[in-house]
C-alpha atoms as a PDB file:
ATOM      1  CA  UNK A   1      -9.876 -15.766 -30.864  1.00  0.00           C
ATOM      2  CA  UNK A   2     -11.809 -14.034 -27.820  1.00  0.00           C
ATOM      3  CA  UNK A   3     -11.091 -16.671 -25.488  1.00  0.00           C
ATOM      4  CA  UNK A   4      -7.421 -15.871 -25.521  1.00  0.00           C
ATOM      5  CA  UNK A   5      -7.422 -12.615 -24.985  1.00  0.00           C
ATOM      6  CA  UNK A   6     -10.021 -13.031 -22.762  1.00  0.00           C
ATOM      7  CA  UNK A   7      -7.547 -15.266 -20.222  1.00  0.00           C
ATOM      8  CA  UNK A   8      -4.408 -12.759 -20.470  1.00  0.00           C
ATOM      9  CA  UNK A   9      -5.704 -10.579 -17.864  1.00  0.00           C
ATOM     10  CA  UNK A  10      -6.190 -14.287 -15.658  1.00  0.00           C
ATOM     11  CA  UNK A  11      -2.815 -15.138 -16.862  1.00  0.00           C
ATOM     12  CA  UNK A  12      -1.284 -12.095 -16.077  1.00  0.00           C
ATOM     13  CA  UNK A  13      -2.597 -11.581 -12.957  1.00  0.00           C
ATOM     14  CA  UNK A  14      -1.788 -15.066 -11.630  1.00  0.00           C
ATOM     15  CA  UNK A  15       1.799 -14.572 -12.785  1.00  0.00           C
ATOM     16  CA  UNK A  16       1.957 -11.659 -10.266  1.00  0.00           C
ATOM     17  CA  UNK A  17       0.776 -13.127  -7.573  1.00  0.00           C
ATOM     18  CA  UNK A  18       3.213 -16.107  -7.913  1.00  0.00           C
ATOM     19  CA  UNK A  19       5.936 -13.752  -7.520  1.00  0.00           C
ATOM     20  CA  UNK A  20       9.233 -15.750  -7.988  1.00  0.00           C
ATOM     21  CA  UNK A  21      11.850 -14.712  -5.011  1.00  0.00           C
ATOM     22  CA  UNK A  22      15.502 -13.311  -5.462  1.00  0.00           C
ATOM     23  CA  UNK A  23      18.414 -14.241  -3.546  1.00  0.00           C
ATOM     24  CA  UNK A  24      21.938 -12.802  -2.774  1.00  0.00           C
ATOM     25  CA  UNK A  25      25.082 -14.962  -2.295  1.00  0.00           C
ATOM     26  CA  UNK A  26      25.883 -16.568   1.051  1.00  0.00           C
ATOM     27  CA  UNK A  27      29.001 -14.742   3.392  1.00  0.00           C
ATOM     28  CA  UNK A  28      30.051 -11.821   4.913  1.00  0.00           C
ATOM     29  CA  UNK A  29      27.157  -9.114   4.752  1.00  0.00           C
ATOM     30  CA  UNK A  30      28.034  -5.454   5.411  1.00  0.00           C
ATOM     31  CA  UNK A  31      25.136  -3.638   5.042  1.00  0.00           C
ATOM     32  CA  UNK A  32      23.917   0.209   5.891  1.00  0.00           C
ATOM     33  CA  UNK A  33      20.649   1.652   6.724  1.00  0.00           C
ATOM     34  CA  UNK A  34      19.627   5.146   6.571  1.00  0.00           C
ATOM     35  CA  UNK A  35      15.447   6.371   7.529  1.00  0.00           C
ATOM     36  CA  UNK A  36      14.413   9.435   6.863  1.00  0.00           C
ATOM     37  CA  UNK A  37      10.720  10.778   8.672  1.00  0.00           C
ATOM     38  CA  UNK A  38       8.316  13.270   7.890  1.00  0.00           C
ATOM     39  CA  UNK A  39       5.362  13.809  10.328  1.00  0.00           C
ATOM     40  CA  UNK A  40       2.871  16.295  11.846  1.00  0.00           C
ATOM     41  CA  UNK A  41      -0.166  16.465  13.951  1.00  0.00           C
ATOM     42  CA  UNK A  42      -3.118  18.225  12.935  1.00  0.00           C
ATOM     43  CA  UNK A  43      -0.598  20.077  11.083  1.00  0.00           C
ATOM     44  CA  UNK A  44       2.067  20.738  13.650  1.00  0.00           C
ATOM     45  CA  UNK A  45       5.403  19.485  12.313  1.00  0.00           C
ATOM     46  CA  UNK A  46       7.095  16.930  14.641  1.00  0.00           C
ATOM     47  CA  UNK A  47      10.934  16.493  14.676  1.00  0.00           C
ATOM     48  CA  UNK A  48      11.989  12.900  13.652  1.00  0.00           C
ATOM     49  CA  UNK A  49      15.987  12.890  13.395  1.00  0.00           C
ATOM     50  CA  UNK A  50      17.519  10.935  10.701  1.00  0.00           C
ATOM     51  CA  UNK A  51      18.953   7.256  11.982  1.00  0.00           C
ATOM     52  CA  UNK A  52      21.457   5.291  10.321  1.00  0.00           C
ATOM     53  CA  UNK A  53      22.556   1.810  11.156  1.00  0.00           C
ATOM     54  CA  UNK A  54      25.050  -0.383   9.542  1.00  0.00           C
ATOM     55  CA  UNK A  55      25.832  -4.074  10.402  1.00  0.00           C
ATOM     56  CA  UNK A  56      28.710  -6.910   9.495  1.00  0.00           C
ATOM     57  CA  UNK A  57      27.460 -10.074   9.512  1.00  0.00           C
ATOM     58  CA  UNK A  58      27.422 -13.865   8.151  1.00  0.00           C
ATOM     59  CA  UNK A  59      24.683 -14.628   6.242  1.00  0.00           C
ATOM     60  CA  UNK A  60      25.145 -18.706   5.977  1.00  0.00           C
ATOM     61  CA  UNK A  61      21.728 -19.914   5.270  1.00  0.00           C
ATOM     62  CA  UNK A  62      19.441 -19.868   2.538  1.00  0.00           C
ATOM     63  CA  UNK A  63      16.679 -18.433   4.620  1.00  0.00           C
ATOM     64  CA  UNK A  64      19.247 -15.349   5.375  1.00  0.00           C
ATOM     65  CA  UNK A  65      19.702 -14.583   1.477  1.00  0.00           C
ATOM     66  CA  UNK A  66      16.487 -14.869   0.307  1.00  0.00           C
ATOM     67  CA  UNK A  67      14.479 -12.163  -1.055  1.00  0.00           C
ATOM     68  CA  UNK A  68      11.081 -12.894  -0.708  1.00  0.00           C
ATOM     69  CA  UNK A  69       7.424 -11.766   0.483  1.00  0.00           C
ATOM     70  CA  UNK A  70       8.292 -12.924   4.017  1.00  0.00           C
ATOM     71  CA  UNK A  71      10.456 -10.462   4.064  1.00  0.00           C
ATOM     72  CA  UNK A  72       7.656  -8.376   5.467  1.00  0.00           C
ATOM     73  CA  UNK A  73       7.110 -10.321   8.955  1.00  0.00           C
ATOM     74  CA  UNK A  74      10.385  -8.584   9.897  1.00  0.00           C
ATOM     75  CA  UNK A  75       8.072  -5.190   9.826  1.00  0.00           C
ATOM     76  CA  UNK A  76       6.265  -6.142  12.745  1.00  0.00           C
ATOM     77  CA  UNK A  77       2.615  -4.725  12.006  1.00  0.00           C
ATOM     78  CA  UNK A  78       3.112  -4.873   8.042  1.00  0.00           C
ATOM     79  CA  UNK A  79       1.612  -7.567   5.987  1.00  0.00           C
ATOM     80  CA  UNK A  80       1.798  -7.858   1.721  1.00  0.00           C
ATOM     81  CA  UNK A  81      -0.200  -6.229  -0.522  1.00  0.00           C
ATOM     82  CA  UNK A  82       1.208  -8.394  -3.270  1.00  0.00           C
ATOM     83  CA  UNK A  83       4.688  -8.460  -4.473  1.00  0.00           C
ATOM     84  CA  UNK A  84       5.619  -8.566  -8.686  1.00  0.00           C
ATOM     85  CA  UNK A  85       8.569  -9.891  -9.783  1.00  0.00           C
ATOM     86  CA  UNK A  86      11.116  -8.048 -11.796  1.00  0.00           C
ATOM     87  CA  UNK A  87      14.646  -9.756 -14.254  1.00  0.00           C
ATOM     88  CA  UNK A  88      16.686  -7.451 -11.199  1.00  0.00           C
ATOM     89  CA  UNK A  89      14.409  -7.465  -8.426  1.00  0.00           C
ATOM     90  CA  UNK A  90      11.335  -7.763  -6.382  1.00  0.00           C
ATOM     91  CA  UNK A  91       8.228  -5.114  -5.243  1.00  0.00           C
ATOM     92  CA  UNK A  92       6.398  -6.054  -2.218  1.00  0.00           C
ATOM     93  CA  UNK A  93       3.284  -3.683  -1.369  1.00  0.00           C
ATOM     94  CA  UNK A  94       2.929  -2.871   2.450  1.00  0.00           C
ATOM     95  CA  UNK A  95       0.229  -2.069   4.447  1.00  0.00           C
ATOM     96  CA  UNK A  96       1.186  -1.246   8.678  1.00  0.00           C
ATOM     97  CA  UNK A  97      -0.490  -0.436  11.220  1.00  0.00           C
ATOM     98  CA  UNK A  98       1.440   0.660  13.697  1.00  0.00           C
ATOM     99  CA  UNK A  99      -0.492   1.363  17.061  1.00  0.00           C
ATOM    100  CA  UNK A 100      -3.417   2.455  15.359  1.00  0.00           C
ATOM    101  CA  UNK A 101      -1.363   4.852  12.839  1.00  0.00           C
ATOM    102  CA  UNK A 102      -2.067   2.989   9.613  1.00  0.00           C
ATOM    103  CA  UNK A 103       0.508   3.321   6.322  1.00  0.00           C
ATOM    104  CA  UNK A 104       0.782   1.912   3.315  1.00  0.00           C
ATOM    105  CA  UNK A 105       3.471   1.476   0.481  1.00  0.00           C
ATOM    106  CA  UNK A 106       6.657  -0.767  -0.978  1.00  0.00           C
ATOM    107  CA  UNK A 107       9.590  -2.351  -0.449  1.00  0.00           C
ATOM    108  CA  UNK A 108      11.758  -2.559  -3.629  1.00  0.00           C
ATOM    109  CA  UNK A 109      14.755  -4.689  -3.644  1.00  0.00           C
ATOM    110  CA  UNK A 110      17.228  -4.969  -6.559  1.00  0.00           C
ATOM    111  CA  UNK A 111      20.078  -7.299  -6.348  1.00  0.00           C
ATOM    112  CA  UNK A 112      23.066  -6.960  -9.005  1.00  0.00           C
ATOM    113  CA  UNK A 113      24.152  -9.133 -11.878  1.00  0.00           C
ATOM    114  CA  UNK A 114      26.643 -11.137  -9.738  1.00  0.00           C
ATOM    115  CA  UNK A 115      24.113 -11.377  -6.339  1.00  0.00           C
ATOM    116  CA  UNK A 116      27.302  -9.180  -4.218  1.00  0.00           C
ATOM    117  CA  UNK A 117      25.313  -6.249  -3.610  1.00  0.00           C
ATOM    118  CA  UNK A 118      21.475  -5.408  -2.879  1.00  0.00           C
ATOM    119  CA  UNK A 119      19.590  -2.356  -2.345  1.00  0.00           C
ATOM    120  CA  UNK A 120      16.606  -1.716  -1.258  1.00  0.00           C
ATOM    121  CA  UNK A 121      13.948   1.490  -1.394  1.00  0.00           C
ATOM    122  CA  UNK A 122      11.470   1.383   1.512  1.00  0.00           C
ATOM    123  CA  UNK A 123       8.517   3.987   1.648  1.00  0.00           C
ATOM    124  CA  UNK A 124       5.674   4.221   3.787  1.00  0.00           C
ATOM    125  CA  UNK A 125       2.789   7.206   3.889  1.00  0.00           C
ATOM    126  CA  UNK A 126      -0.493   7.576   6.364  1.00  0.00           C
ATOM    127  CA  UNK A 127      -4.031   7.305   4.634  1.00  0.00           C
ATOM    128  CA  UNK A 128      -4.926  10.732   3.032  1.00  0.00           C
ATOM    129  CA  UNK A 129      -7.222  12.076   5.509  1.00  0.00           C
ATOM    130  CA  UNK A 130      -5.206  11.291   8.827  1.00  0.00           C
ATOM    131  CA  UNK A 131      -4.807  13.957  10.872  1.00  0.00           C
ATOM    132  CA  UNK A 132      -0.851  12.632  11.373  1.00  0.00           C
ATOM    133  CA  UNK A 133       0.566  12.924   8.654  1.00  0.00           C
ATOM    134  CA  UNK A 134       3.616  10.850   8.374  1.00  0.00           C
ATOM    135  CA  UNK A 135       5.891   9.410   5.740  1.00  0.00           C
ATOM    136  CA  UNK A 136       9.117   7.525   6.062  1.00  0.00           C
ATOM    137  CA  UNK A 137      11.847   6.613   3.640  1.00  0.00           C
ATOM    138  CA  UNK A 138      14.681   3.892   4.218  1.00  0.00           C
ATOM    139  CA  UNK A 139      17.661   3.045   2.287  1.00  0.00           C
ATOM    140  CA  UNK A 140      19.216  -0.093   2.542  1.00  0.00           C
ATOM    141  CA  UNK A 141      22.348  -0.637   0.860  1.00  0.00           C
ATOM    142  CA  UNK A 142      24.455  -4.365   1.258  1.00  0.00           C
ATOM    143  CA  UNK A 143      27.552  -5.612  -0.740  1.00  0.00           C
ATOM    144  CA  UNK A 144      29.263  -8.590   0.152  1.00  0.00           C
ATOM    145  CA  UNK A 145      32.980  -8.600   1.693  1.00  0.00           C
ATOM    146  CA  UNK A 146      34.422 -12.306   1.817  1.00  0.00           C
ATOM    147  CA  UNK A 147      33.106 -15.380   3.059  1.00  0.00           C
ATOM    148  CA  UNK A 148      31.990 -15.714   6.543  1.00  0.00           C
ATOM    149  CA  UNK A 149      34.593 -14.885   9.540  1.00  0.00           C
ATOM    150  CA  UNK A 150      35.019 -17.267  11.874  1.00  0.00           C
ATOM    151  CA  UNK A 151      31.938 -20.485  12.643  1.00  0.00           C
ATOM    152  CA  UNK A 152      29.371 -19.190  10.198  1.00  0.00           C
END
């Protein structure tokens, strides 16, 4: 009887790091982005506006609606942590160094019931101990309008 509760922590372990990627449905993406910053220097605030974004586009191939750890190589300077799989989603750890400012945290993606919609939960701190201080928070939200307009 020890030796099988002696693998579940091997088990369980190798079932998160196999973390099984989600996907949306192919078509016409409209999708907004809002990031929100919070940074100082040796304790001196420094003013980061807000940004938003918000593009309308095809998404065609599979490589487009997939939800997966390479996900991360779009954060050039971030690599994975590790990602666990959820029934609605998938967390991806972070860890960036951007120009020598190095932060860590997740990416959290959900995608609903019918794969139409996504969003996604971004957050990123420096080390404890930094003297910048800085912490970021983005908000992705996608839905899908229609198929593709136009050549896809």
């Amino acid at each position: 009887m020890r030796l099988p509760l002696l693998l579940i922590p091997a088990l369980l372990m190798t079932a998160a790091a196999e973390a099984q990627p989600i996907s949306v449905n192919k078509g016409q993406w409209y999708v907004t982005q809002d990031m929100y910053y919070d940074a100082s220097v040796n304790g001196e605030a420094i003013d980061l506006p807000p940004e938003h974004t918000a593009i309308d586009e095809c998404w065609s191939l599979d490589e487009e609606v997939l939800i997966d750890e390479s996900m991360v190589e779009m954060f050039e300077g971030c690599v994975s942590t590790g990602a666990v799989s959820h029934p609605f989603g998938l967390d991806i750890g972070l860890s960036c160094d951007f120009d020598g400012l190095e932060l860590e945290g997740s990416a959290f993606f959900t995608v609903n019931h019918g794969r139409d919609s996504f969003a996604a939960n971004l957050e990123l701190a420096s080390l404890a101990g930094d003297p910048v201080k800085f912490q970021s928070h983005i908000i992705m939200i996608g839905h899908r309008t229609g198929a593709c307009q136009g050549p896809g």
